[in-house]
PDB file of N, CA and C in Angstrom:
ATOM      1  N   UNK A   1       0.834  -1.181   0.000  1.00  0.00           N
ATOM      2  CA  UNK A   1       0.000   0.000   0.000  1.00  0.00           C
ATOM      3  C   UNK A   1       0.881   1.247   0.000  1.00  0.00           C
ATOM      4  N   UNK A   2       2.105   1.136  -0.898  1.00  0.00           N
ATOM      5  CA  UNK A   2       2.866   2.575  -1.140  1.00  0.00           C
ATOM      6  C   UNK A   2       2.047   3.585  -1.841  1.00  0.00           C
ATOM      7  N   UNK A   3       1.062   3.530  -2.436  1.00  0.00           N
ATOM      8  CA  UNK A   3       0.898   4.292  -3.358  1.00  0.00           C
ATOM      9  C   UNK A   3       0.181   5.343  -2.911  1.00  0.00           C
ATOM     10  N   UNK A   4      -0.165   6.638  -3.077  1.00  0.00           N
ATOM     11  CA  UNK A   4      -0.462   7.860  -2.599  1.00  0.00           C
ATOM     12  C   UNK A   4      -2.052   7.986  -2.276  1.00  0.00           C
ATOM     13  N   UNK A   5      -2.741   8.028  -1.203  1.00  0.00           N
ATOM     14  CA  UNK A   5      -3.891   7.974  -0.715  1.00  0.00           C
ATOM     15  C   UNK A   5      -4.785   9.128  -0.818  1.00  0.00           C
ATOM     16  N   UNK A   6      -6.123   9.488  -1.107  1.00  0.00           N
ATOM     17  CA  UNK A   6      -6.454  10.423  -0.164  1.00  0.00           C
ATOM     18  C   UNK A   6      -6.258  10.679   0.659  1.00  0.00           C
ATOM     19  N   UNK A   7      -6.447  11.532   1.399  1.00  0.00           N
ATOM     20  CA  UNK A   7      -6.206  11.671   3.263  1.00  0.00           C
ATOM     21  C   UNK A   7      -7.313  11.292   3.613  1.00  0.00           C
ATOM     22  N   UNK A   8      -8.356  11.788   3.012  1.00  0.00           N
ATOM     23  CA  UNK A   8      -9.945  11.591   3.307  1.00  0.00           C
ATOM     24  C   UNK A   8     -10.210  10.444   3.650  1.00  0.00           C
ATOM     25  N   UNK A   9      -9.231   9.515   2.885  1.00  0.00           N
ATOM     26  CA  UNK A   9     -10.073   8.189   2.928  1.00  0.00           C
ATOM     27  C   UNK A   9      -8.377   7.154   2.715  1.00  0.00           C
ATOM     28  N   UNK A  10      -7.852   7.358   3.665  1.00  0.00           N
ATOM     29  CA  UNK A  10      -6.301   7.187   4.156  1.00  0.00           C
ATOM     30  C   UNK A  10      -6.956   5.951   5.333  1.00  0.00           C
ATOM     31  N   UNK A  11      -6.735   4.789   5.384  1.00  0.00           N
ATOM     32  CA  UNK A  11      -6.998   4.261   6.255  1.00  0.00           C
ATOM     33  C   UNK A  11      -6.272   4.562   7.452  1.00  0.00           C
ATOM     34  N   UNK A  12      -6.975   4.005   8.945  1.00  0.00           N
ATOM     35  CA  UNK A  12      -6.038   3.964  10.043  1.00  0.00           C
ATOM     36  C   UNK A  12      -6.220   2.917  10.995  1.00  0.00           C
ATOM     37  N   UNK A  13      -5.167   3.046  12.147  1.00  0.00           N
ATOM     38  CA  UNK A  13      -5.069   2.395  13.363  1.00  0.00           C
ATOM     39  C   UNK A  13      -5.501   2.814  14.457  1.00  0.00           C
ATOM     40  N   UNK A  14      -6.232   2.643  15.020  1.00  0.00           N
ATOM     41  CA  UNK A  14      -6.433   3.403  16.593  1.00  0.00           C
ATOM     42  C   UNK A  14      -5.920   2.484  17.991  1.00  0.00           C
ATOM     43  N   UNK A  15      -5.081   2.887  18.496  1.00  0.00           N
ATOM     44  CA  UNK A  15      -4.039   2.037  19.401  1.00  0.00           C
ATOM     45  C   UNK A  15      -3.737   2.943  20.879  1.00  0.00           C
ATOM     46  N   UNK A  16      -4.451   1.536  21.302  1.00  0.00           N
ATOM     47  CA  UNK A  16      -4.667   2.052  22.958  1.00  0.00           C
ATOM     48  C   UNK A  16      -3.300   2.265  23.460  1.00  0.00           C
ATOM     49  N   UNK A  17      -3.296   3.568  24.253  1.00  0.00           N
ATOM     50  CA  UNK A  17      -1.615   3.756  25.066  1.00  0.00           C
ATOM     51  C   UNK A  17      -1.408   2.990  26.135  1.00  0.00           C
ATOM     52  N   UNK A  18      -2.118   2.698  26.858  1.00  0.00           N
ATOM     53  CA  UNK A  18      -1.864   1.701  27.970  1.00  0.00           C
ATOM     54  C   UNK A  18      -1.856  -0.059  27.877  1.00  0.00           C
ATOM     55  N   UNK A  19      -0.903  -0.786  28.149  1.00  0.00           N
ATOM     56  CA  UNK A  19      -1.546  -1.921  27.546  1.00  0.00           C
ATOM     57  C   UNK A  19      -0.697  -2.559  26.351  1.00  0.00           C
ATOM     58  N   UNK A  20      -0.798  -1.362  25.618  1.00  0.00           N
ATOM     59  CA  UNK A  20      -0.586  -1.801  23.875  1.00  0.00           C
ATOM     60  C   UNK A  20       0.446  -1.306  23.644  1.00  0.00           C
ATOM     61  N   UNK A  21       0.513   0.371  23.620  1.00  0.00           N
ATOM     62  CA  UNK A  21       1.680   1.067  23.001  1.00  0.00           C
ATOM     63  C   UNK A  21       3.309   0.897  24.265  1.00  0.00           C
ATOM     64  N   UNK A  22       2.836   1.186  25.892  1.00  0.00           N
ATOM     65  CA  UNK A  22       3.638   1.390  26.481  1.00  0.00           C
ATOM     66  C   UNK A  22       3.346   0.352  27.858  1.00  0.00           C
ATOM     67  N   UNK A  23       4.359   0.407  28.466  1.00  0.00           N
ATOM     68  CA  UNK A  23       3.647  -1.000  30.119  1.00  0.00           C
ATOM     69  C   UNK A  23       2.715  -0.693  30.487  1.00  0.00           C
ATOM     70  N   UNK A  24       2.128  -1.148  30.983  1.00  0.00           N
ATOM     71  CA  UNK A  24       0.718  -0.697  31.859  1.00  0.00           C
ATOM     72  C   UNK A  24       0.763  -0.346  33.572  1.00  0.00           C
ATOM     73  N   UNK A  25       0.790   0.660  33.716  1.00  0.00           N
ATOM     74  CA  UNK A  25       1.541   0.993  35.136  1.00  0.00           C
ATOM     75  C   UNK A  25       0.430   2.331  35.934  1.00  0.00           C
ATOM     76  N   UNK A  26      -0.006   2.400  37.149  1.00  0.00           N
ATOM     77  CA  UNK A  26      -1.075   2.486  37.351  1.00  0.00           C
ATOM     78  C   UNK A  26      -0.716   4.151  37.197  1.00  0.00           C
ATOM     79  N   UNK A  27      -1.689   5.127  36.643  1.00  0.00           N
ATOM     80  CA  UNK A  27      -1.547   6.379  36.902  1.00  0.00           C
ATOM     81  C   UNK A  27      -0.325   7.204  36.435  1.00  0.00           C
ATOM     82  N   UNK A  28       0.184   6.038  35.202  1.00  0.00           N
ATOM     83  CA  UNK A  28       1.180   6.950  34.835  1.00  0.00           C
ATOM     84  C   UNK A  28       1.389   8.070  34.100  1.00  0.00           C
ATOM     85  N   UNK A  29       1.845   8.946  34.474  1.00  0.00           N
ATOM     86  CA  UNK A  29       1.630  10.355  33.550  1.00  0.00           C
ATOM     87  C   UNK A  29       3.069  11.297  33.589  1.00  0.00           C
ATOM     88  N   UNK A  30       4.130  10.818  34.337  1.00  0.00           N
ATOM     89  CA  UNK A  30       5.515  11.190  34.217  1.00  0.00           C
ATOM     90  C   UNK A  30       6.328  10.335  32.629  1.00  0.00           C
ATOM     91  N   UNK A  31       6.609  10.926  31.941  1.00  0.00           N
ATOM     92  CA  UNK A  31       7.338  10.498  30.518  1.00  0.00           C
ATOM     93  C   UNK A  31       8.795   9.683  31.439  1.00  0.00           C
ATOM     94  N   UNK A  32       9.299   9.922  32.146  1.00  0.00           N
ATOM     95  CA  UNK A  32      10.669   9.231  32.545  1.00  0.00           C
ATOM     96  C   UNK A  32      10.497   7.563  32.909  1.00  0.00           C
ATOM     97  N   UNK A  33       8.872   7.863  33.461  1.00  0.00           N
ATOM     98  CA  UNK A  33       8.441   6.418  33.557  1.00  0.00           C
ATOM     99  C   UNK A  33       7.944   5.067  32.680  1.00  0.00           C
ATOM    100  N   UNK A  34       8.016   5.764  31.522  1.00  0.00           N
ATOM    101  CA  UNK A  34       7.255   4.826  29.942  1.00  0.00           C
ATOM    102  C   UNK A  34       8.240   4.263  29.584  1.00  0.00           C
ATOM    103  N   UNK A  35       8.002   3.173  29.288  1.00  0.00           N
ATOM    104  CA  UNK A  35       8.540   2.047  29.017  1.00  0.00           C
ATOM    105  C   UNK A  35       7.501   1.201  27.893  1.00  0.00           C
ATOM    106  N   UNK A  36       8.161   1.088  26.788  1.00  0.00           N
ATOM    107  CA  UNK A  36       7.505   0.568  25.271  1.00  0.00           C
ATOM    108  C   UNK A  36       7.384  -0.687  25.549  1.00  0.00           C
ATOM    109  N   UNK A  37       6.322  -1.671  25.074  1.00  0.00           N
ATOM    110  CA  UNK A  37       6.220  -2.798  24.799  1.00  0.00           C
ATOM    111  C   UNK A  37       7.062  -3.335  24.120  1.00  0.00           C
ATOM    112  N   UNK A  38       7.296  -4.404  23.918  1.00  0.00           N
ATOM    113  CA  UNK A  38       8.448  -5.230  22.666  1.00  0.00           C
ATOM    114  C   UNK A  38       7.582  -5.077  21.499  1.00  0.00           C
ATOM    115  N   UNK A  39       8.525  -4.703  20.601  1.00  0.00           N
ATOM    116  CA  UNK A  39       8.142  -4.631  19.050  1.00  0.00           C
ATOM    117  C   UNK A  39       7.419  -3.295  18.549  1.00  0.00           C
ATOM    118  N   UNK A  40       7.097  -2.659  19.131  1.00  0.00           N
ATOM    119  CA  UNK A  40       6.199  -1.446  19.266  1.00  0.00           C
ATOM    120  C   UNK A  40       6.815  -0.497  18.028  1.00  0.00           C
ATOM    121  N   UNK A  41       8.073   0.343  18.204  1.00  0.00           N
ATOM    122  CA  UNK A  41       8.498   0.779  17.686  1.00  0.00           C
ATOM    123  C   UNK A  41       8.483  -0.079  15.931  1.00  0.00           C
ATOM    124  N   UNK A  42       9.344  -0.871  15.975  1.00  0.00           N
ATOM    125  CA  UNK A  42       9.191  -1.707  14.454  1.00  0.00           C
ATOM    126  C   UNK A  42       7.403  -1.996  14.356  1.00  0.00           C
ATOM    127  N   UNK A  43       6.269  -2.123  15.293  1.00  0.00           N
ATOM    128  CA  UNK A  43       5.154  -2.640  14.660  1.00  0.00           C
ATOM    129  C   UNK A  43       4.836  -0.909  13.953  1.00  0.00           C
ATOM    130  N   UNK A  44       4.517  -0.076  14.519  1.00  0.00           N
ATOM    131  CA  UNK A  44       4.370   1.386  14.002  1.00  0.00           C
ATOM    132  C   UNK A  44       5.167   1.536  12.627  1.00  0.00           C
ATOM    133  N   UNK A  45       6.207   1.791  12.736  1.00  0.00           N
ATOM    134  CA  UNK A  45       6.769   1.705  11.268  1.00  0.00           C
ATOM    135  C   UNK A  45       6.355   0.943   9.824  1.00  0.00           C
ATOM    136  N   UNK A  46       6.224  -0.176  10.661  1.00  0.00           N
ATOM    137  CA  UNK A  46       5.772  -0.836   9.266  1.00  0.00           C
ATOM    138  C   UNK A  46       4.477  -0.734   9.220  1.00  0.00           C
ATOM    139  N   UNK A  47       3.160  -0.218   9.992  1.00  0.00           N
ATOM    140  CA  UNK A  47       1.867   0.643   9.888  1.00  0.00           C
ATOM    141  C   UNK A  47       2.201   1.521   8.746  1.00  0.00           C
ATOM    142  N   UNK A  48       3.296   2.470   9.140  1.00  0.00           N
ATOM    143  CA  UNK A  48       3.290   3.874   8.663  1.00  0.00           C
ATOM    144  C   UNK A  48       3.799   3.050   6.827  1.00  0.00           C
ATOM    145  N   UNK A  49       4.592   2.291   6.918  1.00  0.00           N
ATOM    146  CA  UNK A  49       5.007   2.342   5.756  1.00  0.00           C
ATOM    147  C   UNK A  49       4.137   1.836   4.981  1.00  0.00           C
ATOM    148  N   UNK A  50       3.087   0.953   5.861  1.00  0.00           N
ATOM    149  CA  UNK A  50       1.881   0.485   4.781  1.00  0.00           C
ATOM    150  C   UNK A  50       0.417   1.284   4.475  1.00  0.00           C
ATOM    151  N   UNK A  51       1.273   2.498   4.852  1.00  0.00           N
ATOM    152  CA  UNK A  51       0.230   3.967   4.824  1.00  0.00           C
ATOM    153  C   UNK A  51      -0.856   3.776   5.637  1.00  0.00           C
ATOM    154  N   UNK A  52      -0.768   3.424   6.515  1.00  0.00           N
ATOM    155  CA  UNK A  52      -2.011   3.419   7.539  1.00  0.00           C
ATOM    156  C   UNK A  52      -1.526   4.568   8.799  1.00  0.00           C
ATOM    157  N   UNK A  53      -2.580   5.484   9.018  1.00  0.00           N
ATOM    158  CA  UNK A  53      -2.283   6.417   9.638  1.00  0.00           C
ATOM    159  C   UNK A  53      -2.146   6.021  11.422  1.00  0.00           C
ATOM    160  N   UNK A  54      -1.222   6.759  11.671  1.00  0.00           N
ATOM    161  CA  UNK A  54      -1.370   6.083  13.707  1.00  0.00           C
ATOM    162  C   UNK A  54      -2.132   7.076  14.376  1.00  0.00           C
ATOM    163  N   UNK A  55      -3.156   6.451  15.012  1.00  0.00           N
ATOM    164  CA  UNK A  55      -3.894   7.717  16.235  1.00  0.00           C
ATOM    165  C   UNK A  55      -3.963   6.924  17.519  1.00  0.00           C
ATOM    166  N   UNK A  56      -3.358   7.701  18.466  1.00  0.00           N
ATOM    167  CA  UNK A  56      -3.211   7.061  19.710  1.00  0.00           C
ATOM    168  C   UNK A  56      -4.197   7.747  20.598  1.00  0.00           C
ATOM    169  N   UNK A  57      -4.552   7.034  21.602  1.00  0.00           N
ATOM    170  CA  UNK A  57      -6.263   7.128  22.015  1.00  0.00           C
ATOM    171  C   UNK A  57      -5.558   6.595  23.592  1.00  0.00           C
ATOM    172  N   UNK A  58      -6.467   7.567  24.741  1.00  0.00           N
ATOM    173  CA  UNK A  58      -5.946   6.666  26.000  1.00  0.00           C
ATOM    174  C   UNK A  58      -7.100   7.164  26.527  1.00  0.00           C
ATOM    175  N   UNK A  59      -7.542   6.543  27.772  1.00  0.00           N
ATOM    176  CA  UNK A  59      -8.500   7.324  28.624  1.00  0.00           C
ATOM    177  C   UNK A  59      -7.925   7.434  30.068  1.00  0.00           C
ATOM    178  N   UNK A  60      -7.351   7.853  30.723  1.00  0.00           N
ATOM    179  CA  UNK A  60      -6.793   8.730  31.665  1.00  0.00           C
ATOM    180  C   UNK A  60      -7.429   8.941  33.214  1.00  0.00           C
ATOM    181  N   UNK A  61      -8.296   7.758  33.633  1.00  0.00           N
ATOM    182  CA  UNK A  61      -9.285   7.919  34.968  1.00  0.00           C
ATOM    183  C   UNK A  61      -8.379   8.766  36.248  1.00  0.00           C
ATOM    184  N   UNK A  62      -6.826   8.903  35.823  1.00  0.00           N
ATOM    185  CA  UNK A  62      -5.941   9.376  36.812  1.00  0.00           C
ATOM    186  C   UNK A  62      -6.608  11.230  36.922  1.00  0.00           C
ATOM    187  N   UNK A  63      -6.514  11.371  36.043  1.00  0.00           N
ATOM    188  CA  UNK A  63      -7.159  12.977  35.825  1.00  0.00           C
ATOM    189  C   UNK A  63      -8.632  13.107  36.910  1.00  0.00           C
ATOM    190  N   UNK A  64      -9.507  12.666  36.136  1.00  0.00           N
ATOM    191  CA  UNK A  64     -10.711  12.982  36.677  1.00  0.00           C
ATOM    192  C   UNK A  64     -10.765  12.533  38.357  1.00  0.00           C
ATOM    193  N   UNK A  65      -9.710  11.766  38.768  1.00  0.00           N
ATOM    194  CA  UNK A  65      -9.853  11.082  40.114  1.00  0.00           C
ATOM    195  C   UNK A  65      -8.755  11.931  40.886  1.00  0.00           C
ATOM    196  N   UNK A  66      -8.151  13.167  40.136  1.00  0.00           N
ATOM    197  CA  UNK A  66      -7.614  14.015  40.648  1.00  0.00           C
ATOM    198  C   UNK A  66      -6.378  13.915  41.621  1.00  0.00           C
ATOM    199  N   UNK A  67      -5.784  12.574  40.447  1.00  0.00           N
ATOM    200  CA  UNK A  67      -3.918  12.484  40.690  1.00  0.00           C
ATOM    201  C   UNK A  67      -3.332  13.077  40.062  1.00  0.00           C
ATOM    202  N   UNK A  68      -3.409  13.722  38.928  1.00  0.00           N
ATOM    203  CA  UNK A  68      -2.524  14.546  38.290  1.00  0.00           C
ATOM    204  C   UNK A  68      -3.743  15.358  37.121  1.00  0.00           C
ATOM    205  N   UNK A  69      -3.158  16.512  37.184  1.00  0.00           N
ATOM    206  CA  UNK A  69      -4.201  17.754  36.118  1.00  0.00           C
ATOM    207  C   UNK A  69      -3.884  17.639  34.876  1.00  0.00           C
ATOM    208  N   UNK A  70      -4.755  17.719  34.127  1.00  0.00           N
ATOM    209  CA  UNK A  70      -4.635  17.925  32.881  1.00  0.00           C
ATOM    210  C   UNK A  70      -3.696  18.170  32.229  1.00  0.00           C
ATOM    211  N   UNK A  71      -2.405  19.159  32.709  1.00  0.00           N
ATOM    212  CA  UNK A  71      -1.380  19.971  32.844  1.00  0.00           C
ATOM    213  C   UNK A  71      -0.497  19.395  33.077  1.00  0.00           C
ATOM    214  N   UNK A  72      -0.350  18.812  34.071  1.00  0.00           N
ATOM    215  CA  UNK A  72       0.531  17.799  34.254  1.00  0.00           C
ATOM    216  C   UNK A  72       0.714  16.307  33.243  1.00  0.00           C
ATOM    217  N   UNK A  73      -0.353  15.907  33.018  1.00  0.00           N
ATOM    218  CA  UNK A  73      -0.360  15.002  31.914  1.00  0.00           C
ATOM    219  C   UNK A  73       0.042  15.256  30.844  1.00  0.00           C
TER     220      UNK A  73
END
């Protein structure tokens, strides 16, 4: 799928951050603490190279339960 897409109609991935993209670690929202799954990096790439767009999606219960602000995240 090299060949040049619409954007409109560009397929994609939607890939949970916790879990999937990085460890799963309770409330994490400090970057020093992420730590990638195995393969992660090479699985993305070869997404991107098969023109499939990446959108990363998380839901964040640490926020609303008022461990760390918006801001901080």
């Amino acid at each position: 799928m090299n060949k040049e897409v619409n954007p409109l109609l560009r397929p994609a991935v939607f890939l949970d951050r916790d879990g999937t993209l990085i460890a799963e670690k309770s409330f994490l929202f400090d970057p020093e603490h992420i730590e990638l799954e195995s393969g992660v990096v090479e699985g993305l790439l070869e997404l991107q190279k098969r023109g499939f767009l990446l959108v990363g999606i998380t839901n964040q219960s640490g926020i609303a339960a008022g461990y760390f602000s918006l801001e901080q995240y």
